[in-house]
N, C-alpha and C. Protein backbone atom coordinates (compact mmCIF):
# COMPACT_ATOMS: atom_id res chain seq x y z
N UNK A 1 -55.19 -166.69 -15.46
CA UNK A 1 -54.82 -167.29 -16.72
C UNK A 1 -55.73 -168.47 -17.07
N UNK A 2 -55.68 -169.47 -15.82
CA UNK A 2 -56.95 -170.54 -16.50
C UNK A 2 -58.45 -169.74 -16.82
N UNK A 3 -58.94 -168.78 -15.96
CA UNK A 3 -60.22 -168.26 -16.12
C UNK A 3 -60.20 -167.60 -17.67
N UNK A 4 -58.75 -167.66 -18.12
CA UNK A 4 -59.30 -166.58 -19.63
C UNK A 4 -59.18 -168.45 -20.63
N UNK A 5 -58.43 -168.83 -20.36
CA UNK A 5 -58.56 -170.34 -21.38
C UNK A 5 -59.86 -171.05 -20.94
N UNK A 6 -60.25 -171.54 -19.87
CA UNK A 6 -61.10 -172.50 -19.77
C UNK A 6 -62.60 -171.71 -19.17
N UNK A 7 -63.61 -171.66 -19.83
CA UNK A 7 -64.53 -170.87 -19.29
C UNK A 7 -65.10 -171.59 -18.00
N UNK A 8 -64.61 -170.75 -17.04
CA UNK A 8 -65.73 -171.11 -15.46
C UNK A 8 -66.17 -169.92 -14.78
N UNK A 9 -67.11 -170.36 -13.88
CA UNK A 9 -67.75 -169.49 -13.50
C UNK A 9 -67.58 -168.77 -12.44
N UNK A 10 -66.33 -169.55 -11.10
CA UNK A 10 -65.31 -169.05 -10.22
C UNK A 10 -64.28 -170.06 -10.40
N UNK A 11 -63.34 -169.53 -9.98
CA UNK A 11 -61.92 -169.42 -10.35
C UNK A 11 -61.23 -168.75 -9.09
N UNK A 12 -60.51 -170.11 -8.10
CA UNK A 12 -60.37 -169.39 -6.72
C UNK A 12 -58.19 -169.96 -7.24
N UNK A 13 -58.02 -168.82 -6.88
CA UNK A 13 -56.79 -169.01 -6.91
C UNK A 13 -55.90 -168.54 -5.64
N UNK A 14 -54.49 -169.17 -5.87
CA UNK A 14 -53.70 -168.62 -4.23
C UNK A 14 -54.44 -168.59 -2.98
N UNK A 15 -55.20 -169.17 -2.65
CA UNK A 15 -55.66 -169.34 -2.11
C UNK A 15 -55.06 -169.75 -0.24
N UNK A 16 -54.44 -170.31 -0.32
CA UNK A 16 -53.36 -170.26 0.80
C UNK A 16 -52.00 -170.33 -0.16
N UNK A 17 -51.19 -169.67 1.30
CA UNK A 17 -49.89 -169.75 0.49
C UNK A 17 -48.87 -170.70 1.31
N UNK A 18 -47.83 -171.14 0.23
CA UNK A 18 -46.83 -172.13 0.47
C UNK A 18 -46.41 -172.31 1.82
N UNK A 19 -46.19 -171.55 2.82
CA UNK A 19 -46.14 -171.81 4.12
C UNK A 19 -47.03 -172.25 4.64
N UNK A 20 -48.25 -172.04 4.39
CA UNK A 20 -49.31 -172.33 5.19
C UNK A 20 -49.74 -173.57 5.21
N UNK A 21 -49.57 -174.39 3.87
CA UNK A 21 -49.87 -175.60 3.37
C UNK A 21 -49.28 -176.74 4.56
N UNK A 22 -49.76 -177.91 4.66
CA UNK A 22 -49.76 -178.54 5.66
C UNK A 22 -48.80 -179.62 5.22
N UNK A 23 -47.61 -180.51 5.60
CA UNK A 23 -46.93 -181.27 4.24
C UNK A 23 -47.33 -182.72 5.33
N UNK A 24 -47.54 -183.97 4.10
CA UNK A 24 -48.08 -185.16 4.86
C UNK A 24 -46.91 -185.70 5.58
N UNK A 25 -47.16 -186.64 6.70
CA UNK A 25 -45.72 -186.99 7.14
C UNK A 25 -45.72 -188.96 6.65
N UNK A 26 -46.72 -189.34 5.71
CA UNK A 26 -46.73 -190.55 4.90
C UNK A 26 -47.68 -190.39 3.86
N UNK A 27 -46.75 -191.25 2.83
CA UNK A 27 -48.02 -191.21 1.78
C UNK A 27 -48.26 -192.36 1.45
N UNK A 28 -49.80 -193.11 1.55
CA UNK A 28 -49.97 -194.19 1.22
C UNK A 28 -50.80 -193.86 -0.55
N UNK A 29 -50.78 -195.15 -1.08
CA UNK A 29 -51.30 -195.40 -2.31
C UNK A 29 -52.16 -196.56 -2.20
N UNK A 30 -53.23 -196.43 -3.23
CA UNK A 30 -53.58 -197.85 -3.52
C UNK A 30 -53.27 -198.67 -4.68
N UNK A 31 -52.63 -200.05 -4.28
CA UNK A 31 -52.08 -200.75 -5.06
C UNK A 31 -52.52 -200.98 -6.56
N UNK A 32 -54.26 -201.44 -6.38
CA UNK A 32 -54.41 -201.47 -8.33
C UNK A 32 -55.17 -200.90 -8.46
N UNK A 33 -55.53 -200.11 -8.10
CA UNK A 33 -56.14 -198.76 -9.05
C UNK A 33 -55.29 -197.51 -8.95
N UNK A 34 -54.03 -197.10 -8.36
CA UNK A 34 -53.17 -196.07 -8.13
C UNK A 34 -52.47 -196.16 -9.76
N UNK A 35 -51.89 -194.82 -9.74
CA UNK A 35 -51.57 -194.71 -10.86
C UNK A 35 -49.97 -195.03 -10.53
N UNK A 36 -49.05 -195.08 -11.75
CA UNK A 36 -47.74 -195.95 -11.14
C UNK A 36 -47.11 -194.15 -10.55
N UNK A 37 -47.27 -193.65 -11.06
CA UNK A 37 -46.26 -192.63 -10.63
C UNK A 37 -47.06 -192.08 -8.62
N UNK A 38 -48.32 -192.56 -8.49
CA UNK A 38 -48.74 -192.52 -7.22
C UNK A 38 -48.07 -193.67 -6.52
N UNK A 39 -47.81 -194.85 -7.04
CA UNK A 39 -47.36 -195.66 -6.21
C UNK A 39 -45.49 -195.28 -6.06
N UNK A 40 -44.94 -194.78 -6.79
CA UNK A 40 -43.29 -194.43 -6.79
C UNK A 40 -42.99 -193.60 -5.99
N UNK A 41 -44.35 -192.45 -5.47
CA UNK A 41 -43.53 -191.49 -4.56
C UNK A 41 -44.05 -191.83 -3.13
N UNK A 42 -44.97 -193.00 -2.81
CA UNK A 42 -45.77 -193.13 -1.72
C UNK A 42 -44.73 -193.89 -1.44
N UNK A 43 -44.96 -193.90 0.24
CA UNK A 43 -44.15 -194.14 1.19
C UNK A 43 -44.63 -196.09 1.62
N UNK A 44 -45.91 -196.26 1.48
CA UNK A 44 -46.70 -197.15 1.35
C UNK A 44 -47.40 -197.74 0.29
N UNK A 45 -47.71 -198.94 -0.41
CA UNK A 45 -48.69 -199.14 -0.95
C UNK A 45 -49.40 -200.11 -0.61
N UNK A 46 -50.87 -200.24 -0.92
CA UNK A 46 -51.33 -201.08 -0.14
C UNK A 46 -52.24 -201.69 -1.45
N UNK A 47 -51.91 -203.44 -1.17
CA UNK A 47 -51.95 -204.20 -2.25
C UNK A 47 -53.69 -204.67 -2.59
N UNK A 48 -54.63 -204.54 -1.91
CA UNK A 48 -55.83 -205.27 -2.55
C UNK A 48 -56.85 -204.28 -2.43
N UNK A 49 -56.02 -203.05 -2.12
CA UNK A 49 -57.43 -201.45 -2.01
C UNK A 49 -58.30 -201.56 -1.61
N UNK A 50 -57.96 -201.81 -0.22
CA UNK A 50 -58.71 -201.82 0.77
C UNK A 50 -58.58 -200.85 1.99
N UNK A 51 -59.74 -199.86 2.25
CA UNK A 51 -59.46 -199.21 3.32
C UNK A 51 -59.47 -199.58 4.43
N UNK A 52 -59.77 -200.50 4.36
CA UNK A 52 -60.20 -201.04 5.84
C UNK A 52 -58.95 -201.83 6.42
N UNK A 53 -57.78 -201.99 5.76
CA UNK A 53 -56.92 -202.23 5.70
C UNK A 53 -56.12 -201.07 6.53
N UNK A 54 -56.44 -200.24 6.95
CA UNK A 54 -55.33 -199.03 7.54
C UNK A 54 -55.08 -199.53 8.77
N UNK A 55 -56.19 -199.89 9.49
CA UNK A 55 -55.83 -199.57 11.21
C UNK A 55 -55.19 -201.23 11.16
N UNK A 56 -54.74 -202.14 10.19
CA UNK A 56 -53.90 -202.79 10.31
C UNK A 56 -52.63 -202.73 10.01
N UNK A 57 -52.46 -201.94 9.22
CA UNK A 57 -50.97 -201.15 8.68
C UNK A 57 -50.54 -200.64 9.71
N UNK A 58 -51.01 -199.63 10.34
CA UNK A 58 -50.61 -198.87 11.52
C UNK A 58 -50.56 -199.57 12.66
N UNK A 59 -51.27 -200.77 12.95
CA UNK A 59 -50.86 -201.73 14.02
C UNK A 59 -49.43 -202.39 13.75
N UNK A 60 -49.31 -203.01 12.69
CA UNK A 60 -48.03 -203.50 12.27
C UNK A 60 -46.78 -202.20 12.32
N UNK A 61 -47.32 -201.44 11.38
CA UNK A 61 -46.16 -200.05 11.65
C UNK A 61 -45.68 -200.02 13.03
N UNK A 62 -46.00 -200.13 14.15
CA UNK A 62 -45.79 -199.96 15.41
C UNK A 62 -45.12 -201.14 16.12
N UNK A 63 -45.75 -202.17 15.60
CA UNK A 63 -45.04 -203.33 16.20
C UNK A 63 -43.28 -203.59 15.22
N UNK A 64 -43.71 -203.14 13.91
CA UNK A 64 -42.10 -202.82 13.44
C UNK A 64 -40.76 -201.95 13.85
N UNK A 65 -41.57 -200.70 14.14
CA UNK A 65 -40.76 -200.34 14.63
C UNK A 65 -40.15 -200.72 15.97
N UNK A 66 -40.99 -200.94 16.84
CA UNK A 66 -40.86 -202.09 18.42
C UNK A 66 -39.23 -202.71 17.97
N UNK A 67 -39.23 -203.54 16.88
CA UNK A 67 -38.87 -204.45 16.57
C UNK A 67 -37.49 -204.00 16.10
N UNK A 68 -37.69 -202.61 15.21
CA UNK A 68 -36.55 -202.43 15.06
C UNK A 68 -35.53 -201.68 16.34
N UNK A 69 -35.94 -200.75 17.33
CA UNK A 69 -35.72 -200.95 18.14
C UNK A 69 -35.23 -202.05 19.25
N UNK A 70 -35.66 -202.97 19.53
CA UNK A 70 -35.50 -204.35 20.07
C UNK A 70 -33.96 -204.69 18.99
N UNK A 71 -34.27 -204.51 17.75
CA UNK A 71 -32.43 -204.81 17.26
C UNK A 71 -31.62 -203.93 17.21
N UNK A 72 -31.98 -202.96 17.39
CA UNK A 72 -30.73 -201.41 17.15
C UNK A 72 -30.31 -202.07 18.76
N UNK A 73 -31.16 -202.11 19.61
CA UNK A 73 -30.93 -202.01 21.15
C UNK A 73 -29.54 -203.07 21.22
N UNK A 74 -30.44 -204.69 20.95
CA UNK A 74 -29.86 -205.65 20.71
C UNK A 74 -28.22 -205.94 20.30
N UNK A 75 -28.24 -205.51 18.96
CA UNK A 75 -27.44 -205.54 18.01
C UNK A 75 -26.23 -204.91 18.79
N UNK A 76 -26.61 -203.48 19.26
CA UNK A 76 -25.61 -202.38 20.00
C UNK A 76 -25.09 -203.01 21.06
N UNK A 77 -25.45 -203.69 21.68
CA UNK A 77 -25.57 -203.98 23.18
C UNK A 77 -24.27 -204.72 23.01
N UNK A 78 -24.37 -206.49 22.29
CA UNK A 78 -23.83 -207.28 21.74
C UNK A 78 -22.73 -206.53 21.47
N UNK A 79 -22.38 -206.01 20.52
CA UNK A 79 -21.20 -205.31 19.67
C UNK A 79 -20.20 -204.98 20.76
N UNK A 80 -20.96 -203.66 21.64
CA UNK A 80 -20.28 -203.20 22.34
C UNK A 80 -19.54 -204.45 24.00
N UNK A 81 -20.09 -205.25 23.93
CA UNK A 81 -19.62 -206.30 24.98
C UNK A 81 -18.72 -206.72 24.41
N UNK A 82 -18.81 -207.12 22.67
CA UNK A 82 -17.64 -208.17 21.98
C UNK A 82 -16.47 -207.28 22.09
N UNK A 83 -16.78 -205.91 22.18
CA UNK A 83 -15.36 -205.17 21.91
C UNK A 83 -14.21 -205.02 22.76
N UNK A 84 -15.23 -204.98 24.41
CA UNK A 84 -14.86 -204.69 25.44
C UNK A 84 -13.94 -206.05 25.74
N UNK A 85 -14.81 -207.18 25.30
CA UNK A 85 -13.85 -208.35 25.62
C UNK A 85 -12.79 -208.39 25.02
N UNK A 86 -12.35 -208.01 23.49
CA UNK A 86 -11.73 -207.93 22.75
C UNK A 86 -10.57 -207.15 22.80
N UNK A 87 -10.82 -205.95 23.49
CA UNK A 87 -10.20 -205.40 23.96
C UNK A 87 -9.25 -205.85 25.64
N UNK A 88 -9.53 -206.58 26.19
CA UNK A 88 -9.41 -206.87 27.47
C UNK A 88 -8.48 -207.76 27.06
N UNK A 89 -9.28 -208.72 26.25
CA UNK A 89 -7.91 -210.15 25.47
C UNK A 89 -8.88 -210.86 25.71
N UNK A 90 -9.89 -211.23 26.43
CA UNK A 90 -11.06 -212.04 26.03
C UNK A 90 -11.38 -213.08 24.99
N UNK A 91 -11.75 -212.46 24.39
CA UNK A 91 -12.51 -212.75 23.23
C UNK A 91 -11.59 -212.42 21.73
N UNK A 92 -11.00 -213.65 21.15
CA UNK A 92 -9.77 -213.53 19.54
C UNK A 92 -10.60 -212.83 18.59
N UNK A 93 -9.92 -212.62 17.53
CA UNK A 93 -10.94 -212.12 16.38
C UNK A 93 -11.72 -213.42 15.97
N UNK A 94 -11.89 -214.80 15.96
CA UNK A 94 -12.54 -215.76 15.10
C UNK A 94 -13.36 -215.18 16.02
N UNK A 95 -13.40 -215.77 17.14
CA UNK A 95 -14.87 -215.86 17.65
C UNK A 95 -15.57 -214.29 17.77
N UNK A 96 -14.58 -213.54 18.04
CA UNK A 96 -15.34 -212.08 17.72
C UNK A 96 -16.34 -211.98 16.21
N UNK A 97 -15.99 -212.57 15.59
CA UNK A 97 -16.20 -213.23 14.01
C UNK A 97 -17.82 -213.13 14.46
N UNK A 98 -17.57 -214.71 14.87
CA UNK A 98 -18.64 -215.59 14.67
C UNK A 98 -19.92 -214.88 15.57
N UNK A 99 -19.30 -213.95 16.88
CA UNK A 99 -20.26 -213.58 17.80
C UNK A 99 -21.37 -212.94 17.19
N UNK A 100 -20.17 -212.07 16.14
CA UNK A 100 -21.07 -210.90 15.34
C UNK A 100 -22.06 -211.19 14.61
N UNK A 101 -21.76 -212.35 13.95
CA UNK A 101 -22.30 -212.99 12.65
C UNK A 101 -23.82 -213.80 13.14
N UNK A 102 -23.60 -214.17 14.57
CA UNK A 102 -25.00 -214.88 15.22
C UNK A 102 -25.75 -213.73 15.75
N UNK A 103 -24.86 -212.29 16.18
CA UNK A 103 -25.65 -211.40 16.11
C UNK A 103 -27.04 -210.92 15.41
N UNK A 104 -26.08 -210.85 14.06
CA UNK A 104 -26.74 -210.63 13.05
C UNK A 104 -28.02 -212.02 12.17
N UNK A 105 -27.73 -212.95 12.59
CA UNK A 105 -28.94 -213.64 12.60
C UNK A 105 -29.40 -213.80 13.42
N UNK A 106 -29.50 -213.84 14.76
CA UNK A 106 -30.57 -213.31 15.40
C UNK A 106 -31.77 -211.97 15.15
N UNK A 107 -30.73 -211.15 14.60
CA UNK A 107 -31.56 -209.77 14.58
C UNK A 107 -32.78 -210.06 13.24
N UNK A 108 -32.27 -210.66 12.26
CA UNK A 108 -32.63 -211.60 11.00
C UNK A 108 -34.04 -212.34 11.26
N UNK A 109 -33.82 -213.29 12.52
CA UNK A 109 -34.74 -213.97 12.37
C UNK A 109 -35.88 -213.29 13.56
N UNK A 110 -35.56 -212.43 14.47
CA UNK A 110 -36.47 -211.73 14.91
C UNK A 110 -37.20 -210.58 13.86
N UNK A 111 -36.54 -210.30 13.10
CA UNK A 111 -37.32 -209.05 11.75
C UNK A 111 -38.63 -210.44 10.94
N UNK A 112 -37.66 -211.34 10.76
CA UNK A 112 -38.60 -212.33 9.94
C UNK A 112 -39.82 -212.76 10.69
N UNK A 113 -40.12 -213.06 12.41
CA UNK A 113 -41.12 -213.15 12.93
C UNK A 113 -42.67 -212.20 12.34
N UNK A 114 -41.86 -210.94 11.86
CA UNK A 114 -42.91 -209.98 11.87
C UNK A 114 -44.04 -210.79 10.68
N UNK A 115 -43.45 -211.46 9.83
CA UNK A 115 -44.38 -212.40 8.39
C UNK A 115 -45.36 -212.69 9.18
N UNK A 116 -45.10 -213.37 10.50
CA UNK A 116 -46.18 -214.32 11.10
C UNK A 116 -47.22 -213.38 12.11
N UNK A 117 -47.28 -212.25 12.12
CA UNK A 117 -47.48 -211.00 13.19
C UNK A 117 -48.91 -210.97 12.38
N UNK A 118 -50.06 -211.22 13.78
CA UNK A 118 -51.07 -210.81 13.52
C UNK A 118 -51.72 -210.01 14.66
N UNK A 119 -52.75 -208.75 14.23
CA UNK A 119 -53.26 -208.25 15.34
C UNK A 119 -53.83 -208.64 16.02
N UNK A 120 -54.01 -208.36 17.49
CA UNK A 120 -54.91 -208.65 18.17
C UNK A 120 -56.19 -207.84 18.28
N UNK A 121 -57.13 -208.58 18.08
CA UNK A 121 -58.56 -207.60 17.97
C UNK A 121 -59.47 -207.39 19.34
């Protein structure tokens, strides 16, 4: 159909088919020259379009996740001790309260470290 509207001279079509196609497992964009609807479905954007910028993304990517790990771990760990005490008679609901609540800023201000996270080269 395009070969009868637009005159060319090959015209490769179907060429692989839908299974075969490979699907990305991230999509990055670049921040100002991407078009907006490239930046809405990317998983990433990266703000001063720079390539050289990747193998620092992906250093950080790794140390984030570290991190989020380190609080799922954290966070779980905590919870499940407050309960046990709680359960036992331990530990009242205030301070079960408050345990949780320093939990949760802890986990807070270890995510916020990552601002200050630079690679090592």
């Amino acid at each position: 159909m395009v070969d009868e509207d637009v005159p060319c001279e090959d015209v490769l079509a179907q060429i692989t088919l839908p299974a075969e196609q490979k699907k990305a497992d991230i999509g990055i964009a670049m921040g100002g020259v991407g078009s907006d609807i490239a930046l809405d479905v990317a998983d990433i954007a990266l703000v001063d379009d720079e390539v050289k910028e990747l193998p620092h993304l992906i250093a950080l990517s790794r140390r984030m996740m570290i991190t989020i790990k380190c609080n799922m771990s954290f966070s779980m760990g905590l919870n499940f001790v407050a309960i046990v005490l709680a359960i036992i008679g331990i530990l009242n609901p205030v301070v079960g309260a408050l345990v949780h609540n320093a939990g949760s800023v802890l986990v807070i201000i270890n995510s916020a470290l990552l601002l200050q996270w630079k690679q090592n080269k």
